[in-house]
N, C-alpha and C. Protein backbone atom coordinates (compact mmCIF):
# COMPACT_ATOMS: atom_id res chain seq x y z
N UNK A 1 -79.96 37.68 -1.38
CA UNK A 1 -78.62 38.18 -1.21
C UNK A 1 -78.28 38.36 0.27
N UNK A 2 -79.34 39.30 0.94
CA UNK A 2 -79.13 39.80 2.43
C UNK A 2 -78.85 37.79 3.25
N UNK A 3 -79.75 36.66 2.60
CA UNK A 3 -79.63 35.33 3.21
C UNK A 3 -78.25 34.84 3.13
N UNK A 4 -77.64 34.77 1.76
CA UNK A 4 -76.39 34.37 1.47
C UNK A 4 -75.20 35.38 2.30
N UNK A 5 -75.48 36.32 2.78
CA UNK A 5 -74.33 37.27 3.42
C UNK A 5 -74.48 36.61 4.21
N UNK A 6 -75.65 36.36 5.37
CA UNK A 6 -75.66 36.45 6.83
C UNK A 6 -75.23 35.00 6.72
N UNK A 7 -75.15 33.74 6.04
CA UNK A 7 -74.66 32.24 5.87
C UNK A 7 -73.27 32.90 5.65
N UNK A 8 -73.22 33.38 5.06
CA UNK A 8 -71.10 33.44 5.36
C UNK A 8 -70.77 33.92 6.23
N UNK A 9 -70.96 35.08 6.51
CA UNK A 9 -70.78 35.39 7.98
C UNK A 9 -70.85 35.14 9.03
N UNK A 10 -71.98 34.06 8.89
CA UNK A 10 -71.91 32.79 10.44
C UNK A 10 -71.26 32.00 9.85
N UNK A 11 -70.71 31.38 8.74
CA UNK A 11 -69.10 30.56 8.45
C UNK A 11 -68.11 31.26 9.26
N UNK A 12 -68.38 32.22 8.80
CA UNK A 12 -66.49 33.08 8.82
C UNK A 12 -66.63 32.93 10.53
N UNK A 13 -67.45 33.34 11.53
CA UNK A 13 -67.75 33.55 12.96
C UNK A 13 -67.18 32.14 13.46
N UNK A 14 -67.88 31.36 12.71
CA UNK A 14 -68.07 29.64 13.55
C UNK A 14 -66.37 29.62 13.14
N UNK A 15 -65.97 29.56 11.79
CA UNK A 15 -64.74 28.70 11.83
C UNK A 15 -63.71 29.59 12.78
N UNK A 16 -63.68 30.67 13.27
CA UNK A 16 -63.09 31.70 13.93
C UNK A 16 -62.77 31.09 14.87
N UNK A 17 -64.07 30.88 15.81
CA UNK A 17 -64.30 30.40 16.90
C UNK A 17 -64.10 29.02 17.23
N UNK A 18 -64.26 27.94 16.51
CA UNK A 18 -63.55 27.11 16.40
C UNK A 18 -62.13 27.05 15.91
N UNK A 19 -61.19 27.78 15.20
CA UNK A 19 -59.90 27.72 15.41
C UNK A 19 -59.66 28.27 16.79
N UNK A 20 -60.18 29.16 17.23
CA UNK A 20 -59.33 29.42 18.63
C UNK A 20 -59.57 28.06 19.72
N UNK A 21 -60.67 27.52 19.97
CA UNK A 21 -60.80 27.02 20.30
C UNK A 21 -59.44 25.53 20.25
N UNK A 22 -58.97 25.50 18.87
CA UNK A 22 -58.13 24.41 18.68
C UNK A 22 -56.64 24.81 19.06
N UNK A 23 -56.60 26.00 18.97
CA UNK A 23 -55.43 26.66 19.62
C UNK A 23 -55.32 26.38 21.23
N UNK A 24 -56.15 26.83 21.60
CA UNK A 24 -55.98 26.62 23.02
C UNK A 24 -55.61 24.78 23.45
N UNK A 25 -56.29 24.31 22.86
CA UNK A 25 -56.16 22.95 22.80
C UNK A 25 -54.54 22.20 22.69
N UNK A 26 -54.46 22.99 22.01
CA UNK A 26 -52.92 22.41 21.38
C UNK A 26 -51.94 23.43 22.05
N UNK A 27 -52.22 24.33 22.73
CA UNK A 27 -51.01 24.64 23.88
C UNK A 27 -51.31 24.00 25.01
N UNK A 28 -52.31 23.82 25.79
CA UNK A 28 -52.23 22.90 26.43
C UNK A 28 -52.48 21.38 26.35
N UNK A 29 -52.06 20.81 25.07
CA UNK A 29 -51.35 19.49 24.84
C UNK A 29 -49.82 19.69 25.13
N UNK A 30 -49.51 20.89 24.82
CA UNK A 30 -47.76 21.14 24.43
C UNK A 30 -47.63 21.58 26.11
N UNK A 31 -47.96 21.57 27.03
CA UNK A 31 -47.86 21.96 28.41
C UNK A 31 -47.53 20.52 29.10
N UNK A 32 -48.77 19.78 28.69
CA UNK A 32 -48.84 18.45 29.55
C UNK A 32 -47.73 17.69 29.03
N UNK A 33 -47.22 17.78 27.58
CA UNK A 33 -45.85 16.79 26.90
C UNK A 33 -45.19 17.74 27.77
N UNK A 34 -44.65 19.12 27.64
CA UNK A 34 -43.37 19.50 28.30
C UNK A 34 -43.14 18.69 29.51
N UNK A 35 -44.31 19.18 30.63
CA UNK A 35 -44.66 18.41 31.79
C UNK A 35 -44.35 17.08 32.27
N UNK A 36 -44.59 16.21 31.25
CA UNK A 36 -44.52 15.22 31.51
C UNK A 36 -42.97 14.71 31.05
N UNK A 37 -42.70 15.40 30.10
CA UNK A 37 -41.32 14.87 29.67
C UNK A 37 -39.72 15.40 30.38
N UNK A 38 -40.44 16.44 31.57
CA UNK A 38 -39.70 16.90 32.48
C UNK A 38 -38.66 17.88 32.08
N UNK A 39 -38.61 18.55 30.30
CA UNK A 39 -38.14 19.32 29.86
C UNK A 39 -38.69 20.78 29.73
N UNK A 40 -37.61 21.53 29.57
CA UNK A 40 -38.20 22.68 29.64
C UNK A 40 -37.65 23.53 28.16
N UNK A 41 -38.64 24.08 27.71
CA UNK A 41 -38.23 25.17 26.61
C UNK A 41 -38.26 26.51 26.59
N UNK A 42 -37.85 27.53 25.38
CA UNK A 42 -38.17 28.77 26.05
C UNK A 42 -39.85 29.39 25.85
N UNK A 43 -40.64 28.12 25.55
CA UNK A 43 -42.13 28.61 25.10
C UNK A 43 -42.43 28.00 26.52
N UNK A 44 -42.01 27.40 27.39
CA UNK A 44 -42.74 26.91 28.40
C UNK A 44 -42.01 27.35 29.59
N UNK A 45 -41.11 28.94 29.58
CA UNK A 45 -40.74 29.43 30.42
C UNK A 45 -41.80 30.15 30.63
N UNK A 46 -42.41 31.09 29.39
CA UNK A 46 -43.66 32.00 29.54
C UNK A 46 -44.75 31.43 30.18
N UNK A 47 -45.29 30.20 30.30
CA UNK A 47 -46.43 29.87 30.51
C UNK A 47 -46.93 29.88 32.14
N UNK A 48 -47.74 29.48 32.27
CA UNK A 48 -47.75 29.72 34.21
C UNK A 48 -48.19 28.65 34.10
N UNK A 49 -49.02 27.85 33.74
CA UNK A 49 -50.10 26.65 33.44
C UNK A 49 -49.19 25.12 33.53
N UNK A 50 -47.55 25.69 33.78
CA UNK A 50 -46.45 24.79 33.62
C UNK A 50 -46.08 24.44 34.99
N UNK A 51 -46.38 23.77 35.63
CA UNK A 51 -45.96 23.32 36.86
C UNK A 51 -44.65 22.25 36.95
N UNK A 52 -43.92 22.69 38.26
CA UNK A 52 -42.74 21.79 38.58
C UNK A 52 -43.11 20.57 38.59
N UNK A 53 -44.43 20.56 40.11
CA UNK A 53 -44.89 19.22 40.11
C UNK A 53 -45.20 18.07 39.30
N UNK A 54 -45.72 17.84 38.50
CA UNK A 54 -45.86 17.24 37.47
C UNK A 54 -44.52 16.99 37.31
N UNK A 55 -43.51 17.29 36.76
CA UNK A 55 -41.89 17.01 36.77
C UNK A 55 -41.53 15.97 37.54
N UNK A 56 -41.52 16.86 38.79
CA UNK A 56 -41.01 16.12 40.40
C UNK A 56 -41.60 14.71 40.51
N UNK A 57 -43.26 14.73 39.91
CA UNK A 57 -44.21 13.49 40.46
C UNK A 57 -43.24 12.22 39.81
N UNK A 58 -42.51 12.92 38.33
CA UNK A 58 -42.33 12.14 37.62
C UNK A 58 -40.71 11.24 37.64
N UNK A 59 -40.15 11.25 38.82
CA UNK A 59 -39.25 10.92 39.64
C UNK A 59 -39.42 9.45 39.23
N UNK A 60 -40.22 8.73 39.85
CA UNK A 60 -40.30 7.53 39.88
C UNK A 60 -42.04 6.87 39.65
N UNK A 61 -42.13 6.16 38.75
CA UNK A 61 -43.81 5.47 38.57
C UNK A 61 -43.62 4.21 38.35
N UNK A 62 -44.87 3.46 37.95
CA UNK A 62 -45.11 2.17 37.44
C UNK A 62 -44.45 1.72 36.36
N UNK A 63 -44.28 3.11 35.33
CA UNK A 63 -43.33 2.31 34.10
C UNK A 63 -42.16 2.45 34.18
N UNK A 64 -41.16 3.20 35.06
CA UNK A 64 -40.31 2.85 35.26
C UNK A 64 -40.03 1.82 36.59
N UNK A 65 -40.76 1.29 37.50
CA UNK A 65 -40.62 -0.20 38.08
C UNK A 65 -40.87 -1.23 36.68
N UNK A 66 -41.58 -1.06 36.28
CA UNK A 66 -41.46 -2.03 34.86
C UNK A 66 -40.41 -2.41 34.66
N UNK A 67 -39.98 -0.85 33.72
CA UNK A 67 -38.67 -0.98 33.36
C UNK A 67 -37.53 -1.70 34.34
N UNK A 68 -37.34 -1.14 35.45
CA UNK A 68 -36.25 -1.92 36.07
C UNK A 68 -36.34 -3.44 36.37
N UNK A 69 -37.46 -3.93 36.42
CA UNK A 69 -37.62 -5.20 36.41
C UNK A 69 -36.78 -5.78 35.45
N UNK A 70 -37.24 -5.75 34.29
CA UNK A 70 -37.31 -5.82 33.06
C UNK A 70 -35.38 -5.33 33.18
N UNK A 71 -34.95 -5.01 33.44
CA UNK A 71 -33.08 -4.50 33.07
C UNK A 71 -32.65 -5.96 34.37
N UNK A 72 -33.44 -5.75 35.27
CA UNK A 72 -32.99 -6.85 36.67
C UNK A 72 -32.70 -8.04 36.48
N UNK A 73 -33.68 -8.71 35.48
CA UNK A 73 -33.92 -9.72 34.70
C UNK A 73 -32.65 -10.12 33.75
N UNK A 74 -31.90 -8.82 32.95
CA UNK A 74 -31.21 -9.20 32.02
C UNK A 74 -30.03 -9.18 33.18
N UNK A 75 -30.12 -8.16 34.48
CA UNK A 75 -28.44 -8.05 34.42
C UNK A 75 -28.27 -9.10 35.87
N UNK A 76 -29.16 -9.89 35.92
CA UNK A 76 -29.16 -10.83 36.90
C UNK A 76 -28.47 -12.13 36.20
N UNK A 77 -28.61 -12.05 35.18
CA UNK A 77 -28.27 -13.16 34.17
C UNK A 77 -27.00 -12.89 34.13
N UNK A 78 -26.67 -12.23 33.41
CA UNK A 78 -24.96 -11.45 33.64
C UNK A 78 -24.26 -12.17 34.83
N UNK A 79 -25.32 -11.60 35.73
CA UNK A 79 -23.99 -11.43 36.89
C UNK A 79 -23.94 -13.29 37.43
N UNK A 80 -24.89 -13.91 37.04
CA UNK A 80 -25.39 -15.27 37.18
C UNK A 80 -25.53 -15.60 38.82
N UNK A 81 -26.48 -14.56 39.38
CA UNK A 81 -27.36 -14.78 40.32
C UNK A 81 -29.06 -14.36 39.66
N UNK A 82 -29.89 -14.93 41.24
CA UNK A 82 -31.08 -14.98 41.03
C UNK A 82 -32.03 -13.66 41.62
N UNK A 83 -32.12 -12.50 41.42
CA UNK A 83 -32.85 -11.77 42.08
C UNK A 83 -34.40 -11.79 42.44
N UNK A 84 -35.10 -11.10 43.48
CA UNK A 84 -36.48 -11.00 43.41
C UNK A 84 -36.36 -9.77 43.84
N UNK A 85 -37.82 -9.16 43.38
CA UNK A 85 -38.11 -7.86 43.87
C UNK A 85 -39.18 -7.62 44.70
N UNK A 86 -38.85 -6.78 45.70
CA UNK A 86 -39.87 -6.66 47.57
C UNK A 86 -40.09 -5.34 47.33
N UNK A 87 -41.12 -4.83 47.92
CA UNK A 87 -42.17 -3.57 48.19
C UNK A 87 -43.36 -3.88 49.42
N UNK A 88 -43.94 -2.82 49.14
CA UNK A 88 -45.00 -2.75 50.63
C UNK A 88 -45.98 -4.36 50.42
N UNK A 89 -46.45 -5.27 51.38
CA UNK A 89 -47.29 -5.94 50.98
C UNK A 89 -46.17 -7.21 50.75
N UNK A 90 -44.87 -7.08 50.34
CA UNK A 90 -44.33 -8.36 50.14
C UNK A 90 -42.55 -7.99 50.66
N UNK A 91 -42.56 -8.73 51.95
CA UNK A 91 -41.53 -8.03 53.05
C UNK A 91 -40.50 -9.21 52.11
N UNK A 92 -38.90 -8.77 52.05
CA UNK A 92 -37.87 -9.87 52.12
C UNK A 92 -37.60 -9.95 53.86
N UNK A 93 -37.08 -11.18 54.34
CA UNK A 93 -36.23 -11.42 55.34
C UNK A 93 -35.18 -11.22 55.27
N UNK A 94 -34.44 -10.27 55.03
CA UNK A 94 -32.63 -10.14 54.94
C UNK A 94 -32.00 -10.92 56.45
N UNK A 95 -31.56 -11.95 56.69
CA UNK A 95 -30.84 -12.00 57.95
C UNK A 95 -31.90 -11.91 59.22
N UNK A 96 -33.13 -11.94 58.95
CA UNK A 96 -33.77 -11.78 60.04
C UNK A 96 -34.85 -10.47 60.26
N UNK A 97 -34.22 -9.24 59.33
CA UNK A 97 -35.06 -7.73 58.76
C UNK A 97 -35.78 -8.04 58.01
N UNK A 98 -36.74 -7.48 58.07
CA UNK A 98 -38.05 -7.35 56.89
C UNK A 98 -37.79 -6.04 56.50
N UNK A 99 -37.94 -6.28 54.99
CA UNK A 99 -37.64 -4.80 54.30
C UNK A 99 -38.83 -4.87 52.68
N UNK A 100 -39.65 -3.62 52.70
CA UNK A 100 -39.46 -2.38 53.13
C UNK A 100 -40.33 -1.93 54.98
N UNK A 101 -41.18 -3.13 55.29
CA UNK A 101 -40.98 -2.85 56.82
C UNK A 101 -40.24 -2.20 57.65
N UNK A 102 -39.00 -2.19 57.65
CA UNK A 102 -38.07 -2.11 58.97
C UNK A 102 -37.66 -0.54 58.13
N UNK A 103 -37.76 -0.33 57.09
CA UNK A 103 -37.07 1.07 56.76
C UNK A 103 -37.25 1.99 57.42
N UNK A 104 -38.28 2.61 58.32
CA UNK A 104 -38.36 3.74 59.08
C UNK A 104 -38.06 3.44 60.24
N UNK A 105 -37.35 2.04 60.56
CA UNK A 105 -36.68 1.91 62.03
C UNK A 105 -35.56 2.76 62.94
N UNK A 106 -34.58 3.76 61.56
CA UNK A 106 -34.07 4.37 62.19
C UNK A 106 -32.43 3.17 62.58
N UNK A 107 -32.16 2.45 61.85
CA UNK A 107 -31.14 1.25 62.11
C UNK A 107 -30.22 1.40 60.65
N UNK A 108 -30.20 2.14 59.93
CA UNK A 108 -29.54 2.41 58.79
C UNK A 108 -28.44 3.25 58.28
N UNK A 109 -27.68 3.16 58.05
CA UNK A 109 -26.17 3.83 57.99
C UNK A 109 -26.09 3.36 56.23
N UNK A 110 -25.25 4.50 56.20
CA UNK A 110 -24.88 5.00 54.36
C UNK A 110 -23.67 5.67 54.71
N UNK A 111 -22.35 4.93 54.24
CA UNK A 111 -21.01 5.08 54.19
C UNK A 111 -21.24 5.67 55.97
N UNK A 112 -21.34 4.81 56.51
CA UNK A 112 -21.03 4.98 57.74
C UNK A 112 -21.67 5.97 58.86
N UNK A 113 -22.70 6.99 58.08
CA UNK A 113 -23.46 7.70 59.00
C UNK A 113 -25.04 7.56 58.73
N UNK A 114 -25.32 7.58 59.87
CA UNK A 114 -26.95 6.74 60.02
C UNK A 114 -27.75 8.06 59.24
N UNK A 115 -28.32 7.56 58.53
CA UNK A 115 -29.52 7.79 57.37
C UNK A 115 -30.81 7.79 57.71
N UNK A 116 -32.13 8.72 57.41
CA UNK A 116 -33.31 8.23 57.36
C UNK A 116 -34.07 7.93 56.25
N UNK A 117 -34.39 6.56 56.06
CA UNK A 117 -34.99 5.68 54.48
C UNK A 117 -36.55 5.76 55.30
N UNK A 118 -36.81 5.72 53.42
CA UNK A 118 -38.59 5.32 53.33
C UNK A 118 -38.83 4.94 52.33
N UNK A 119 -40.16 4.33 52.19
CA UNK A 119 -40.81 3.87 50.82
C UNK A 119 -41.52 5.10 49.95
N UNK A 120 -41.08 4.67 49.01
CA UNK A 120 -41.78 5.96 48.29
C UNK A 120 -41.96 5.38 46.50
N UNK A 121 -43.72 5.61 46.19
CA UNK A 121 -44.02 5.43 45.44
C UNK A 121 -43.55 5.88 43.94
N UNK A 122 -43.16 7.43 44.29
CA UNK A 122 -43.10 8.11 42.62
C UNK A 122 -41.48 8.90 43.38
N UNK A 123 -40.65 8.81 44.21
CA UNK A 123 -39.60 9.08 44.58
C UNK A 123 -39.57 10.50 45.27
N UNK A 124 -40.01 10.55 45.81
CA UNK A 124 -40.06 11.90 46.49
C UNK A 124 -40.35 11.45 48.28
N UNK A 125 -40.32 12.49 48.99
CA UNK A 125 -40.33 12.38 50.42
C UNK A 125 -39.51 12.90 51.38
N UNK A 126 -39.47 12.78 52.41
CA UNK A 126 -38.64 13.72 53.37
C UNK A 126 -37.32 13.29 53.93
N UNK A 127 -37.03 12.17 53.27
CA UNK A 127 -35.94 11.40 54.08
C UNK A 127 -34.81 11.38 53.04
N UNK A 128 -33.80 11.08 53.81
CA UNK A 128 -32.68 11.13 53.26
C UNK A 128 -32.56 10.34 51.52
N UNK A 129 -32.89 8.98 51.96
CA UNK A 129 -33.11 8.49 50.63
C UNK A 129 -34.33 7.68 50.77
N UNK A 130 -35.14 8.11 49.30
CA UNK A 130 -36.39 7.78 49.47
C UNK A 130 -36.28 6.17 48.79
N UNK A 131 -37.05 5.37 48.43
CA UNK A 131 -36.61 3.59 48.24
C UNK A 131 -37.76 2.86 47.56
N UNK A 132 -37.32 3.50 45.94
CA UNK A 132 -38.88 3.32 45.05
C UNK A 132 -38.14 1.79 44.37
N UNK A 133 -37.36 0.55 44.93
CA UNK A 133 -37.41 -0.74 44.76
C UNK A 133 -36.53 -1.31 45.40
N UNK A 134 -36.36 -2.25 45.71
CA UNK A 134 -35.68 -3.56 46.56
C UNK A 134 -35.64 -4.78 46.18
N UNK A 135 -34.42 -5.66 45.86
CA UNK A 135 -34.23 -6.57 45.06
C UNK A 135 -33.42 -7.36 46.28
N UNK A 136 -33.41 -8.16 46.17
CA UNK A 136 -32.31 -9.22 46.91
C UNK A 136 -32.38 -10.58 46.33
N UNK A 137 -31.06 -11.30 46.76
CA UNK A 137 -31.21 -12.57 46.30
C UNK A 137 -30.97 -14.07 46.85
N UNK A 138 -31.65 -13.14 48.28
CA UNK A 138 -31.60 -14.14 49.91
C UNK A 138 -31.82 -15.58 49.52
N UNK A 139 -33.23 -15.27 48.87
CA UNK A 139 -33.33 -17.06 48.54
C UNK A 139 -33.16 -17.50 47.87
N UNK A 140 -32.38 -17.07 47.28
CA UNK A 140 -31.26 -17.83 46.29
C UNK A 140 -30.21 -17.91 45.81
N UNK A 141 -29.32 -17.40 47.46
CA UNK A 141 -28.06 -17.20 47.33
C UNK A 141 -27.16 -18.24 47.80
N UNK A 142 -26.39 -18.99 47.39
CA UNK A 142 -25.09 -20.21 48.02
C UNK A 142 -24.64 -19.82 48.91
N UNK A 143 -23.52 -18.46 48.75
CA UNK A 143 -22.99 -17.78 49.79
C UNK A 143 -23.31 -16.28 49.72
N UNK A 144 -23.32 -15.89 50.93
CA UNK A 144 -23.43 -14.60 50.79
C UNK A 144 -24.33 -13.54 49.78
N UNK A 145 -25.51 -13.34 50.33
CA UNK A 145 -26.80 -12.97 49.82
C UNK A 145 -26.70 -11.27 50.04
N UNK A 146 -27.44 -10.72 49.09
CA UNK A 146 -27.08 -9.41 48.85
C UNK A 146 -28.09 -8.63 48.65
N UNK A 147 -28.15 -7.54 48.71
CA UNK A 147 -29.49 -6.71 49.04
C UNK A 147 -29.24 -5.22 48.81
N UNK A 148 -30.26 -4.44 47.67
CA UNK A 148 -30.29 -3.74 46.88
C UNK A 148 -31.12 -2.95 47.01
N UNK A 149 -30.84 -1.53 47.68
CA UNK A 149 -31.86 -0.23 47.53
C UNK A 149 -31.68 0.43 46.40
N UNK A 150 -32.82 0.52 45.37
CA UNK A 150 -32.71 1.56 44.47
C UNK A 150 -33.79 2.70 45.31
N UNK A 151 -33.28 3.80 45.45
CA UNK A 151 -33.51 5.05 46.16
C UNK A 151 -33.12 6.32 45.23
N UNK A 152 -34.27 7.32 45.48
CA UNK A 152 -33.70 8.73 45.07
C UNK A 152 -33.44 9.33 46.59
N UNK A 153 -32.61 10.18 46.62
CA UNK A 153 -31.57 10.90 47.41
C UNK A 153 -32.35 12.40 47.44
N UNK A 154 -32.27 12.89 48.90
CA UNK A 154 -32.93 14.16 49.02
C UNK A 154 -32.35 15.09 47.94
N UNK A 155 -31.28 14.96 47.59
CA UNK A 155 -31.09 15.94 46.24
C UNK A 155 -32.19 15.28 44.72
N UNK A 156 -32.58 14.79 44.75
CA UNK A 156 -33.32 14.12 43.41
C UNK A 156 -32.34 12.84 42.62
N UNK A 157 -31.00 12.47 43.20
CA UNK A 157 -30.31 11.98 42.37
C UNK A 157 -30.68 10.28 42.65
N UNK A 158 -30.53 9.84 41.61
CA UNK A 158 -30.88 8.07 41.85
C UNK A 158 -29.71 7.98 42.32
N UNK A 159 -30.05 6.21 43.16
CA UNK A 159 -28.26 5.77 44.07
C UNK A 159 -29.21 4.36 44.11
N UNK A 160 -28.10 3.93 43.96
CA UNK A 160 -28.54 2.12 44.05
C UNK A 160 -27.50 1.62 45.43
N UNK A 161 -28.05 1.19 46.43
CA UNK A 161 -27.43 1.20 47.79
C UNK A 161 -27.27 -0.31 47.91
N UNK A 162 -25.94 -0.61 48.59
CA UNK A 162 -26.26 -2.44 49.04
C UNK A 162 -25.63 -2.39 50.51
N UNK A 163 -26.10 -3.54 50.68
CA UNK A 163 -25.61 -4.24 51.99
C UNK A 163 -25.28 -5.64 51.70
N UNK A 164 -24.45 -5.98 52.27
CA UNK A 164 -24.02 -7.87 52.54
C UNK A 164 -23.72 -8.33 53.46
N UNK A 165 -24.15 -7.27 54.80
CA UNK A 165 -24.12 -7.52 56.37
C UNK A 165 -25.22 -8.82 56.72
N UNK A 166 -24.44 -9.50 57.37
CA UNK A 166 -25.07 -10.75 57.61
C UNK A 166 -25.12 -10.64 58.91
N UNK A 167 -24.94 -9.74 60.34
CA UNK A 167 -24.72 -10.08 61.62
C UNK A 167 -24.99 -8.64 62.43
N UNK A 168 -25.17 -8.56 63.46
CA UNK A 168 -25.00 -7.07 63.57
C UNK A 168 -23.47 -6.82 64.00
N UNK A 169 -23.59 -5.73 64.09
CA UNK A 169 -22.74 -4.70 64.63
C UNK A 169 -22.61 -3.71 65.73
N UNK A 170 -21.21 -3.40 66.19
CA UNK A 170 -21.28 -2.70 67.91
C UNK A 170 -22.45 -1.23 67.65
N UNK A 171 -21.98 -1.13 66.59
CA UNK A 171 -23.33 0.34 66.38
C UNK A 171 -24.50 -0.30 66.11
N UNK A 172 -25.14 -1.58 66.03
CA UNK A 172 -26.14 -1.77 65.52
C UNK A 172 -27.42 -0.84 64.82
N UNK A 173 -26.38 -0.83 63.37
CA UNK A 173 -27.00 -0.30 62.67
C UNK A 173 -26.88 -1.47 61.11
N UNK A 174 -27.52 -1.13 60.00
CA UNK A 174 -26.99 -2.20 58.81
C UNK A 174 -26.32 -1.43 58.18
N UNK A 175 -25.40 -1.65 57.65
CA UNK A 175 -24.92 -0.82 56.81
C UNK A 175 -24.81 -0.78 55.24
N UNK A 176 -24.96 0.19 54.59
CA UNK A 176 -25.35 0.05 53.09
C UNK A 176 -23.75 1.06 52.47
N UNK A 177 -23.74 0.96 51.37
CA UNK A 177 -22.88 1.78 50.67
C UNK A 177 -23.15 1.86 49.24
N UNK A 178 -22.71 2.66 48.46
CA UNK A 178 -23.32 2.74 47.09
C UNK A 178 -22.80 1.43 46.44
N UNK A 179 -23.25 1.06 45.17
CA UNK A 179 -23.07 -0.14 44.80
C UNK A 179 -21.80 0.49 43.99
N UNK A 180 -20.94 -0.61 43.59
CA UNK A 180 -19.55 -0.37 42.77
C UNK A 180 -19.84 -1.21 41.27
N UNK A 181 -21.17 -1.55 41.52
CA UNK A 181 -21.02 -2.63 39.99
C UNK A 181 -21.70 -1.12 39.13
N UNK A 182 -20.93 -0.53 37.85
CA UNK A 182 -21.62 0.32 37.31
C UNK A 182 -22.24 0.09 36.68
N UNK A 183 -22.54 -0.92 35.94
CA UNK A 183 -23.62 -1.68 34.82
C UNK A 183 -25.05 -1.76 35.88
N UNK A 184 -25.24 -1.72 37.37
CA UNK A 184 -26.42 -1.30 37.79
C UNK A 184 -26.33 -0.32 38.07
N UNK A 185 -25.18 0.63 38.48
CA UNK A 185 -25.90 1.93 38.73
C UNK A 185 -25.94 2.79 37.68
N UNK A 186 -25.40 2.67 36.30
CA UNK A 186 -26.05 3.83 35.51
C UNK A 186 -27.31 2.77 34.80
N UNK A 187 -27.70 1.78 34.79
CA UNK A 187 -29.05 1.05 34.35
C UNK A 187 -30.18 2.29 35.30
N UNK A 188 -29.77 1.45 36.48
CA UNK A 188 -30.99 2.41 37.64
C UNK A 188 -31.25 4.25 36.92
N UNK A 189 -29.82 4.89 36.71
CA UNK A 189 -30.30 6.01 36.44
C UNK A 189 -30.26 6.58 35.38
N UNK A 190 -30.28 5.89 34.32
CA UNK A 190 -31.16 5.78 32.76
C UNK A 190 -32.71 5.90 33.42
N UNK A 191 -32.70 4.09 33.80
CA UNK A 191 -34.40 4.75 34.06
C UNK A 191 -34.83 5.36 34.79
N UNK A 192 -34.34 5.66 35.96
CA UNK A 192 -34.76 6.68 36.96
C UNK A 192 -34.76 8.16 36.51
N UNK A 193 -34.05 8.89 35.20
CA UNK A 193 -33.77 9.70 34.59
C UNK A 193 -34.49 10.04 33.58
N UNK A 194 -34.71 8.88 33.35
CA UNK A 194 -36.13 8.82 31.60
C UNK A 194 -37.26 9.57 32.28
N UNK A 195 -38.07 9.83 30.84
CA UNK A 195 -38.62 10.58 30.94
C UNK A 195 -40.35 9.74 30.43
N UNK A 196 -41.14 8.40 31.03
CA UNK A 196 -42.11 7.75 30.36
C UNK A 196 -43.22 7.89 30.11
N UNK A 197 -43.57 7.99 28.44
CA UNK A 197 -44.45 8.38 27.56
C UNK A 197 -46.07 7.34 28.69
């Protein structure tokens, strides 16, 4: 009898201890989804274990360059030009600029007042607008070739920037302005906005 007590009682102990154990588990699964999905609830106001960062990191990554590829592709077709996409390691020549090279040159104007751009992996950084892709369609444009910053903005907001300056200018600076085609700029900030699993 005294054998059969002390066997349930190390049941009842073990499964105890293993449910808490699964508890803990499964709030911090429900930390890393909030986290990652950049939402917030009122169970993940209480928590401390909930960091911004993780949020912020989640600005810009690999699956959303995917993704925009992948939208570039369809709305290049549309517009019936040819785009390519440039990053660190693979410069475009715009007119004679290498970009994303030349971005911290300090030669850049946005609606007319000079800007400081950078490359930035997951969209974050210290500059005015940070420049997590670059598309142009230099070499393979008839007339007039065009060139495309997708950038997050020291406020966090996506902006899809162009230029079609072919020459310089008495300010020699290039000049960019937000794009007016809206079929790319709310594409860009769908995905720049998503949240990827």
């Amino acid at each position: 009898m005294k054998k059969s007590f002390a066997f349930i009682l190390a049941a009842i102990v073990l499964l105890t201890v293993s449910g808490c154990g699964n508890q803990k588990q499964t709030s911090e699964q429900k930390g890393d989804i909030t986290s990652a999905q950049g939402g917030s609830d009122d169970s993940s106001k209480d928590s401390k274990s909930i960091d911004l960062k993780p949020q912020e990191n989640d600005l810009w990554n690999n699956d959303k360059s995917r993704q925009l590829e992948s939208f570039m592709k369809d709305w290049q077709a549309t517009m019936h030009q040819e785009y390519q996409s440039y990053y660190p390691g693979k410069d475009v020549s715009y007119y004679g600029i290498t970009y994303p090279s030349s971005l911290g040159s300090g030669n850049i104007a946005v609606n007319d007042h000079k800007v400081s751009m950078g490359w930035s992996n997951d969209g974050l950084g210290k500059h005015d607008f940070n420049v997590v892709a670059i598309y142009s369609d230099i070499d393979h444009a008839k007339m007039g070739a065009h060139l495309y910053f997708f950038a997050i903005a020291s406020n966090k907001k996506p902006i899809v920037l162009i230029t079609e300056q072919n020459q310089g200018t008495p300010d020699m600076l290039i000049h960019f302005n937000p794009t007016k085609n809206t079929d790319l700029e709310q594409g860009f900030e769908k995905i720049a906005n998503s949240n990827v699993q």
